[in-house]
Every structure is written in C-alpha cells, then in structure tokens.
Protein backbone atom coordinates (compact mmCIF):
# COMPACT_ATOMS: atom_id res chain seq x y z
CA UNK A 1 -250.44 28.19 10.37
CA UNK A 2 -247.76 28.16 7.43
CA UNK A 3 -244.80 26.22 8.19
CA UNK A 4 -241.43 25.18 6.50
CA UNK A 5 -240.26 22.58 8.74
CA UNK A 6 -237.85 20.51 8.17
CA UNK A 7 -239.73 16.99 10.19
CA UNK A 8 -240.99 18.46 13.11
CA UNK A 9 -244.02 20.90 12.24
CA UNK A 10 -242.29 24.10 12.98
CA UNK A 11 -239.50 26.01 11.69
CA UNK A 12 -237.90 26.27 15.55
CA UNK A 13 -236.22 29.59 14.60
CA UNK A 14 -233.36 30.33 16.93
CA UNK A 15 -235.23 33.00 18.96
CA UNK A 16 -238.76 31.55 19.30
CA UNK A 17 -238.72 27.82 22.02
CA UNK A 18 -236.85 26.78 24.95
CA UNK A 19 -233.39 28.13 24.86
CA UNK A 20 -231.00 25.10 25.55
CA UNK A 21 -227.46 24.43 23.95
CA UNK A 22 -228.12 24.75 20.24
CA UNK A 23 -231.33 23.96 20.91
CA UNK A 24 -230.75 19.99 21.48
CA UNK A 25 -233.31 18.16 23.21
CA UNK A 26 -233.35 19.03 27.64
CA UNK A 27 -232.87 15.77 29.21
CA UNK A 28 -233.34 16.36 33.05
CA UNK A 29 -233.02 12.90 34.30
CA UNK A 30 -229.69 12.44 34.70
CA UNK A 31 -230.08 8.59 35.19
CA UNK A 32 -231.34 8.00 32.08
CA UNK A 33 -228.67 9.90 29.71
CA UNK A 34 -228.46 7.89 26.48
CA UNK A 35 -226.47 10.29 24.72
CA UNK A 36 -222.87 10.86 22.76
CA UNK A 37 -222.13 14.73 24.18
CA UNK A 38 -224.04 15.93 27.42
CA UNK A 39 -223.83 19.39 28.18
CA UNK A 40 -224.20 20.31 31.65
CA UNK A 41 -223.95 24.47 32.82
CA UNK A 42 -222.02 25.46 36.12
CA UNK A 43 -223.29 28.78 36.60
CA UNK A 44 -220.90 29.54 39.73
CA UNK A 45 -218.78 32.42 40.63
CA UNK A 46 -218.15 32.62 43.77
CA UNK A 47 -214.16 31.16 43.55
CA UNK A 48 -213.49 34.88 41.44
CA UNK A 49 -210.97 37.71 42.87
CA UNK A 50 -212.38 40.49 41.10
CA UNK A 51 -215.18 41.02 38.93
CA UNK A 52 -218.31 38.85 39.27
CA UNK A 53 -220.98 37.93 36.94
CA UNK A 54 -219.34 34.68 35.17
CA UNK A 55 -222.65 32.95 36.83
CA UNK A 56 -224.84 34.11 34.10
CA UNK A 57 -222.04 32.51 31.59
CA UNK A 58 -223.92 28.84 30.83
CA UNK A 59 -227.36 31.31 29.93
CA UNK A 60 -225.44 33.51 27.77
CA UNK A 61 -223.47 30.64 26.18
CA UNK A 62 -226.32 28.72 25.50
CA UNK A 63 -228.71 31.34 24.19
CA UNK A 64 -225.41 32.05 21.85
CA UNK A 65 -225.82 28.71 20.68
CA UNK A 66 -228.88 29.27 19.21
CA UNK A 67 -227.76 31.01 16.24
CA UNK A 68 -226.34 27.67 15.55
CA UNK A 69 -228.89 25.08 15.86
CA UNK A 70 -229.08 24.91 12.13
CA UNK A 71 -232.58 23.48 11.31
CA UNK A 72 -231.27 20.92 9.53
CA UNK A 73 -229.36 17.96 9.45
CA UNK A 74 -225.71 18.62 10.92
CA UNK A 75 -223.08 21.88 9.26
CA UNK A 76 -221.37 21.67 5.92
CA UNK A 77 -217.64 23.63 6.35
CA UNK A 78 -216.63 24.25 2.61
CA UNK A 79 -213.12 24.31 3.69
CA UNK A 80 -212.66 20.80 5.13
CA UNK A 81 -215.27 19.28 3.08
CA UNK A 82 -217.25 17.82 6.12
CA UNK A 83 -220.95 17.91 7.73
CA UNK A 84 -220.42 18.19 11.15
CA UNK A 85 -223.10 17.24 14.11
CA UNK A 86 -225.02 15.34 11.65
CA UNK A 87 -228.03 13.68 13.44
CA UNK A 88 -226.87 9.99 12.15
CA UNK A 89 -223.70 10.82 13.64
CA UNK A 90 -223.82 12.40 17.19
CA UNK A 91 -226.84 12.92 19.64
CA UNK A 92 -226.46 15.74 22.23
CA UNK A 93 -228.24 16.78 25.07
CA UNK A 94 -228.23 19.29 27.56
CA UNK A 95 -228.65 18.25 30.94
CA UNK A 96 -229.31 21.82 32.23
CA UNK A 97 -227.54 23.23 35.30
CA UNK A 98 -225.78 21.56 37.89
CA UNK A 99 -227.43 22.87 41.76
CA UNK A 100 -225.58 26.01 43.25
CA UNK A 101 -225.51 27.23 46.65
CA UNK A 102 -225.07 30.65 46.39
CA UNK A 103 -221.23 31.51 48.72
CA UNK A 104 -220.97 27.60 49.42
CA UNK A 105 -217.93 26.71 47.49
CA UNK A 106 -217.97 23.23 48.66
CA UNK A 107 -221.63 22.06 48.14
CA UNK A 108 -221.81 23.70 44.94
CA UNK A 109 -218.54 22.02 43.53
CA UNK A 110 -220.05 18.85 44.96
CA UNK A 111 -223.38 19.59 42.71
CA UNK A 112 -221.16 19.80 39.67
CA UNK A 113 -219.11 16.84 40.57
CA UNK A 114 -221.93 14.74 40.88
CA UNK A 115 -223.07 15.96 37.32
CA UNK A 116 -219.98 15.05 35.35
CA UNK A 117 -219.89 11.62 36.86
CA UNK A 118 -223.40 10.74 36.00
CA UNK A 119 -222.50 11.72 32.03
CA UNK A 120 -219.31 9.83 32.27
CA UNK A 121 -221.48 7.31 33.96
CA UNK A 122 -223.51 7.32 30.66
CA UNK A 123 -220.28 7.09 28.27
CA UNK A 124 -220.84 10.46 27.16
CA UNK A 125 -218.53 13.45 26.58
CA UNK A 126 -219.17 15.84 29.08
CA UNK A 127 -219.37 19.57 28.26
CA UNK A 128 -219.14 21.93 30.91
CA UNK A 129 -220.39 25.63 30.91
CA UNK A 130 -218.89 27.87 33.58
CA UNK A 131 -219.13 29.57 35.86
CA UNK A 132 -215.62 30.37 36.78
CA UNK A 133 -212.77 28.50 36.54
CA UNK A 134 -212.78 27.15 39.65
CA UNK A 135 -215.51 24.67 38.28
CA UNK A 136 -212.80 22.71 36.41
CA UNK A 137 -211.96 21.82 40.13
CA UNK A 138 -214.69 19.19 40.92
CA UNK A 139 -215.01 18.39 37.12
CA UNK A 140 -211.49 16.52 37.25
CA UNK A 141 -212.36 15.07 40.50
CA UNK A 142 -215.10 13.58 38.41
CA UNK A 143 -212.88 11.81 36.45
CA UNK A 144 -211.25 9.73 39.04
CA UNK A 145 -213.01 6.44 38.35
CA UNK A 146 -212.77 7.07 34.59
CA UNK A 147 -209.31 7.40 34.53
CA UNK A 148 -209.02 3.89 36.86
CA UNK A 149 -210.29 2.37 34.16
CA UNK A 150 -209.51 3.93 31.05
CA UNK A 151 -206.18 5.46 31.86
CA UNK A 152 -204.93 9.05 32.61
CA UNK A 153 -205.85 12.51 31.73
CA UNK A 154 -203.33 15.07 29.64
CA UNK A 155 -205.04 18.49 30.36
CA UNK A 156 -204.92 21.23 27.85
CA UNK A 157 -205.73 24.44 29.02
CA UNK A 158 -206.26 27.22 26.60
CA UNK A 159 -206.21 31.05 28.90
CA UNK A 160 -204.09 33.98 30.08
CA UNK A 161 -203.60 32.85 33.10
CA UNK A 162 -201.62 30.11 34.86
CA UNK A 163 -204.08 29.19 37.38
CA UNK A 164 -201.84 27.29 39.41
CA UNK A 165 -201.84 29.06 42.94
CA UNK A 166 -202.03 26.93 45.73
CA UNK A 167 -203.31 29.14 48.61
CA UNK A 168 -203.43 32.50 48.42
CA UNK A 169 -205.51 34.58 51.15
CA UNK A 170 -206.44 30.83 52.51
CA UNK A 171 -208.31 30.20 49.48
CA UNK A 172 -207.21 26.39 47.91
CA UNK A 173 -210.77 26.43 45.51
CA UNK A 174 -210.93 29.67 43.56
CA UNK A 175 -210.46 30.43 40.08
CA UNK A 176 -206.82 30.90 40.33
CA UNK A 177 -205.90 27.19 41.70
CA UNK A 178 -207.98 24.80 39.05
CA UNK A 179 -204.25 23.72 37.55
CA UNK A 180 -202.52 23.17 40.60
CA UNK A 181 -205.17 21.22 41.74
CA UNK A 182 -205.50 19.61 38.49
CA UNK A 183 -201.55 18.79 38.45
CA UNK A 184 -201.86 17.00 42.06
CA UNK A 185 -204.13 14.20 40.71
CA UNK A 186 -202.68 10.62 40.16
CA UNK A 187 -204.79 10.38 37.48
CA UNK A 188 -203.52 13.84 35.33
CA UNK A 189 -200.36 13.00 33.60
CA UNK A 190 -198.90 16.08 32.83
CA UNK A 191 -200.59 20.13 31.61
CA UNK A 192 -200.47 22.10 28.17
CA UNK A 193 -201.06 25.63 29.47
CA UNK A 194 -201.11 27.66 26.25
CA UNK A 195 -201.43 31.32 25.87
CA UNK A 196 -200.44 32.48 29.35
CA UNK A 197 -198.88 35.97 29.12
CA UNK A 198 -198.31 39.27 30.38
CA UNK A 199 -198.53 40.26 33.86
CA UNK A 200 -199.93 37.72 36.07
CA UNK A 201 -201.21 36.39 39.73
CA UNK A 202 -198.58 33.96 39.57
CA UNK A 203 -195.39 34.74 40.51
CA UNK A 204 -191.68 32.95 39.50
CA UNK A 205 -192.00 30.31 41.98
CA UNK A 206 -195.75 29.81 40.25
CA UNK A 207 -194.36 29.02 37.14
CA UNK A 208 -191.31 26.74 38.72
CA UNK A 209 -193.83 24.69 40.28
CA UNK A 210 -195.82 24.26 37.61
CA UNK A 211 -193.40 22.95 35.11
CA UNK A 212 -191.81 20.74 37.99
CA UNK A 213 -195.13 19.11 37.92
CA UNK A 214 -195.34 18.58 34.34
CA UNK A 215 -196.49 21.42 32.99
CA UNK A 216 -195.89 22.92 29.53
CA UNK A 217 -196.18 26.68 29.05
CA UNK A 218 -196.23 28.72 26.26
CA UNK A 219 -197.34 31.99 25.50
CA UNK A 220 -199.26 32.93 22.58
CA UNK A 221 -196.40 35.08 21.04
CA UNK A 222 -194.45 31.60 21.41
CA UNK A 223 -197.10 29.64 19.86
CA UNK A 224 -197.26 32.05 17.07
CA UNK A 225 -193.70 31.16 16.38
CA UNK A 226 -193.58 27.92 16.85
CA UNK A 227 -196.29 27.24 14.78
CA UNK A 228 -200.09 25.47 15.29
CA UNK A 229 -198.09 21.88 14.01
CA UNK A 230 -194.93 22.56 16.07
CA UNK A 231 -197.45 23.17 19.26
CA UNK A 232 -199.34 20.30 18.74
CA UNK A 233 -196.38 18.31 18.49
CA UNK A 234 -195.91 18.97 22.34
CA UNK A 235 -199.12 17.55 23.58
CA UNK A 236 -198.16 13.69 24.18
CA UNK A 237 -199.60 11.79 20.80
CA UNK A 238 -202.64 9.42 21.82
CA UNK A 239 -203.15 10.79 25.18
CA UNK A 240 -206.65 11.11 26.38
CA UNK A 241 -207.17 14.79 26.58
CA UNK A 242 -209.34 17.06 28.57
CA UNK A 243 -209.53 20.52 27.88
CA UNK A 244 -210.13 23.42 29.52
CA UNK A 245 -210.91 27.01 27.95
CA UNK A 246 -210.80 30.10 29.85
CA UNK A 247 -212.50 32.89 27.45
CA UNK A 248 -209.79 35.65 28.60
CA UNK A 249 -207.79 33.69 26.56
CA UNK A 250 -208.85 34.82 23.28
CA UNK A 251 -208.27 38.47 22.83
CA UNK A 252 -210.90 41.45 24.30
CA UNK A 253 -211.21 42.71 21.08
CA UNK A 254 -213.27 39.54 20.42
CA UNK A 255 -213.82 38.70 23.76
CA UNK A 256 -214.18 41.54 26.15
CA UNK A 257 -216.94 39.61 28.33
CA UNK A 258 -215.12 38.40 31.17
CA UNK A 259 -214.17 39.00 34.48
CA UNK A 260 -210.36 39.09 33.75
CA UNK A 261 -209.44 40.32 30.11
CA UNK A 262 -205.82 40.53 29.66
CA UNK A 263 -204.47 42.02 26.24
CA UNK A 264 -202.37 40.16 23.44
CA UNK A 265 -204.81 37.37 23.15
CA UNK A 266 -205.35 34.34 20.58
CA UNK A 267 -207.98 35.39 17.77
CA UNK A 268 -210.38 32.85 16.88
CA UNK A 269 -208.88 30.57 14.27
CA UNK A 270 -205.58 29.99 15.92
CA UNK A 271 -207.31 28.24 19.03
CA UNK A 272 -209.76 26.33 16.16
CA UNK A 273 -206.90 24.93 14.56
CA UNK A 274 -205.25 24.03 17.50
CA UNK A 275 -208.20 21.91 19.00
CA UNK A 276 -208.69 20.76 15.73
CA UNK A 277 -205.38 19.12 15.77
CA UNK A 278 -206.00 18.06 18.97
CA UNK A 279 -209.28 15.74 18.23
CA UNK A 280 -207.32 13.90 15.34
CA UNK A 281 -204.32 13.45 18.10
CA UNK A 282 -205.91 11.98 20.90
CA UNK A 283 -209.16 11.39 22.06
CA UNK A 284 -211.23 14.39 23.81
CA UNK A 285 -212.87 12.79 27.10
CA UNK A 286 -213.85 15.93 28.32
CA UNK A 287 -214.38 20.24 28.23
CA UNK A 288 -214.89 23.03 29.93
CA UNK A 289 -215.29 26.63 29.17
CA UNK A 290 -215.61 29.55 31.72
CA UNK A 291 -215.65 32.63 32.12
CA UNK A 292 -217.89 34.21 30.21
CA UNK A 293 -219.53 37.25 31.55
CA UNK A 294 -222.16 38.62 29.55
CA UNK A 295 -222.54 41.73 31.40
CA UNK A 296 -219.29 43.30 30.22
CA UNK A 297 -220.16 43.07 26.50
CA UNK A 298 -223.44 44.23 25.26
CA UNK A 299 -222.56 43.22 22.17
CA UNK A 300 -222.99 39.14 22.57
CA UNK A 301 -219.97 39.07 20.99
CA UNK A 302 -218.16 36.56 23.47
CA UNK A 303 -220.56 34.85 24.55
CA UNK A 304 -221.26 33.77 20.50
CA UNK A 305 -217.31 33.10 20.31
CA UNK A 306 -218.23 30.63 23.23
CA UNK A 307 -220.50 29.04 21.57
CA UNK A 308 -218.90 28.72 18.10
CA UNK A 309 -216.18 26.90 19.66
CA UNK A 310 -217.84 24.37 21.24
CA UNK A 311 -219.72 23.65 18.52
CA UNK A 312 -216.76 23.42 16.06
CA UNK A 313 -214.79 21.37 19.04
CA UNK A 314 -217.93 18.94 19.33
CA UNK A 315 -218.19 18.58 15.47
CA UNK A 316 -214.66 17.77 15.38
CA UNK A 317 -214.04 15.54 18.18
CA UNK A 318 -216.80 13.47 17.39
CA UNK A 319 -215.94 13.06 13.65
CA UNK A 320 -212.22 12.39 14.45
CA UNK A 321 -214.16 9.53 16.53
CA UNK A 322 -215.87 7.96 13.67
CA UNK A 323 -212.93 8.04 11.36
C-alpha cells in the first residue's frame, strides 16, 4: 500500500475511519480524561414541541467535522495570521455520547449531567452536542461545584428564541425553559440572549421576566446596529462565560436543518466575530450547540455550519488561553 501520511501510516481521509469529532482520538473512559477540550454528544429530543429528529444532531455534527480534521498539524487562517488547534497547543477528545433513555426526560438529563461533571472533573472544556435545547438544562447543573470554586457563570446564548418559559402544558424541562432554568441558578450571574426575534413562544410577561432576572436581549436587527464591538461591550468584561448555540439562530438559508427555523437569522460571520470577541473577553468554561436536525436538509449544509463553528470557537478560545 502507497501512503502519504503525515506520522501515522495512513492518510486518514475524512470519509474512510471511525467518525468522531474531527476525527480526534475516542476516549471512552471517562475517569481517565487527560485532555484540554472534551466533546461529549447529547443526542436527546424528547424536551421538543414540534418537529423531532434533533437526536441524530451529535452524528451529523460530528461526521460534519470530518471535513475538518485537517491531516496535519493545527489550521492556518490567512486573515488573523494564526494556526489554530495546533497539536503542541490543544489536545481534544471526544468522549462519545452521554446514555439516553428514550421518553425519560429525567434519567437521560441525569446521563448528561453526569458527563459534563466528569470533564470538568478533568479541567477540561466541555463541548456539548445536542440534542435539543433542553440538554443545556443538566449541563449548567453540572457546573454547580465549578462555579463554588471558581466563581459564577455569565451565559451567552446565541438563537431565535427566548427559551425562558417556565411551565407551559406542565412541562418545566423542555426545550423552551433551558434559560429560565439557567437564570434561577445561584451560580449564573446574569444572560446575553442575542438574536431572538420575530414571533415567538414567549409572550410579554416572558420577556419581563427575563430581563428582571438579568437578562440582556437583543435581536439580530439590533445587533446589526449596534455593532459586533458595541455588543460585546454588553457582556460583563472578564466574566467566565458559557455559551449556548441554538442552530435556528443562524438563518435557514444556511441553516434550514432544525426543528424550529425562524426567518431573519445571523449569517455565519457575524456570530464568528462575536464569539471571537468573546474568547479574548473572558474565559469560555463551557458550550453547547443543539438543534441540529439533519433530516430537514439533505444538503449537510447545517450540520457543516455546526461544525465549523465549533471548530473556529475551540481554536479561538484556546489560543486566547495561551496568550
């Protein structure tokens, strides 16, 4: 056999091996994670009120991710004169997928729970792949023993949606009440919801609530005119952030795989630029991103958008870190 490889024997072209997160090594002892970013997937989506099928999000993401997983050492971007994810700089693993039981909300948040605490256990950054969004629910629970000894959370929460119902139909755990949850935590210290528009679950007293409980809101026509430096500029300066990205944030013209598209989205650069800023601002302690459907676009087009942010937000967080 010919081969090319870079160290390893093989050329490990994106479509031929095991399919995990940009290919990084699978690490399923999660007692033994010695690692700077651990990705974990939360394929569950049972907490959604309408379409289905953000389960199969974490597979889609990751296989995604492949087109990424360079074969060689890290990613040179022209534009900010930087390798990124260079091997002597950051060492990532994927942990593969927390344990769902399939309609039991409460064992399978528990599953995920359990997950994030082991990586934060391990002094890594966790990386969560939904799933819906009611899997940022036990991920901040996660963090209460983190934040006892390291400080609070700031949340930043990039979607079209509020998310902060409280019940609605009796349900306190779906994909509509992650912020509201979030914003009840000792630990969280205040919300940036960004790009929340249009018509909405939430209604007037929604909103009320959720900026009496510290919550900043701005649409993405707002954010457009403020401006990416002027936004930033809101999120408290040296704050340990986590953030949370709902893919119906971005517009369906780039993103139509999800369960909820809603219309007037960001496109991609404006949310890079803004997490971006972010990493040099604070410090990044933990993400999420859900709800990514595959089914509803054939294209792979949203589920690659997935994975191109993550690995720009990983490259950039972690080299904000080392400067």
């Amino acid at each position: 056999m010919v081969s090319n490889s870079y160290d390893t024997g093989r050329l490990n072209l994106p479509f031929v091996g095991i399919c995990t997160f940009g290919k990084y090594p699978y690490r399923p002892d999660w007692e033994a994670i010695d690692a700077d970013v651990a990705i974990l997937g939360a394929p569950f989506d049972c907490g959604t009120q309408w379409r289905a099928g953000a389960r199969f999000g974490p597979r889609g993401i990751r296989e995604a991710s492949t087109l990424f997983s360079f074969g060689h050492d890290g990613a040179y971007d022209h534009e900010d004169g930087v390798i990124y994810l260079s091997n002597d700089e950051v060492k990532i693993v994927d942990l593969g997928d927390a344990d769902i039981v399939h309609t039991d909300t409460e064992a399978s948040h528990a599953n995920i729970e359990f997950g994030v605490r082991k990586i934060l256990a391990a002094n890594a950054l966790p990386v969560v792949l939904g799933g819906d969004h009611s899997i940022n629910i036990p991920c901040i629970n996660a963090f209460d023993e983190d934040c006892a000894r390291n400080g609070p959370i700031h949340i930043v929460q990039i979607d079209a949606h509020l998310d902060f119902v409280d019940v609605r139909h009796g349900v306190r755990y779906g994909h509509g009440n992650p912020m509201r949850r979030a914003a009840e935590k000792p630990y969280v210290s205040g919300l940036s919801q960004f790009g929340i528009r249009n018509v909405s679950s939430t209604t007037r007293e929604g909103y009320e609530a959720a900026r009496s409980m510290g919550s900043d809101i701005l649409s993405v026509r707002q954010i457009r005119a403020l401006g990416t430096g002027a936004v930033v500029g809101r999120v408290p300066v040296g704050a340990r952030y986590y953030v949370t990205i709902d893919i119906d944030g971005f517009d369906p013209s780039i993103a139509p795989g999800t369960g909820t598209p809603s219309h007037g989205g960001f496109i991609y650069y404006e949310v890079l630029e803004l997490l971006a800023a972010l990493a040099k601002r604070g410090t990044v302690v933990g993400i999420d991103l859900v709800e990514v459907a595959p089914d509803y676009d054939h294209s792979g087009s949203t589920s690659t958008l997935a994975a191109q942010v993550l690995m720009n937000l990983i490259g950039r967080i972690m080299h904000a870190r080392k400067k």
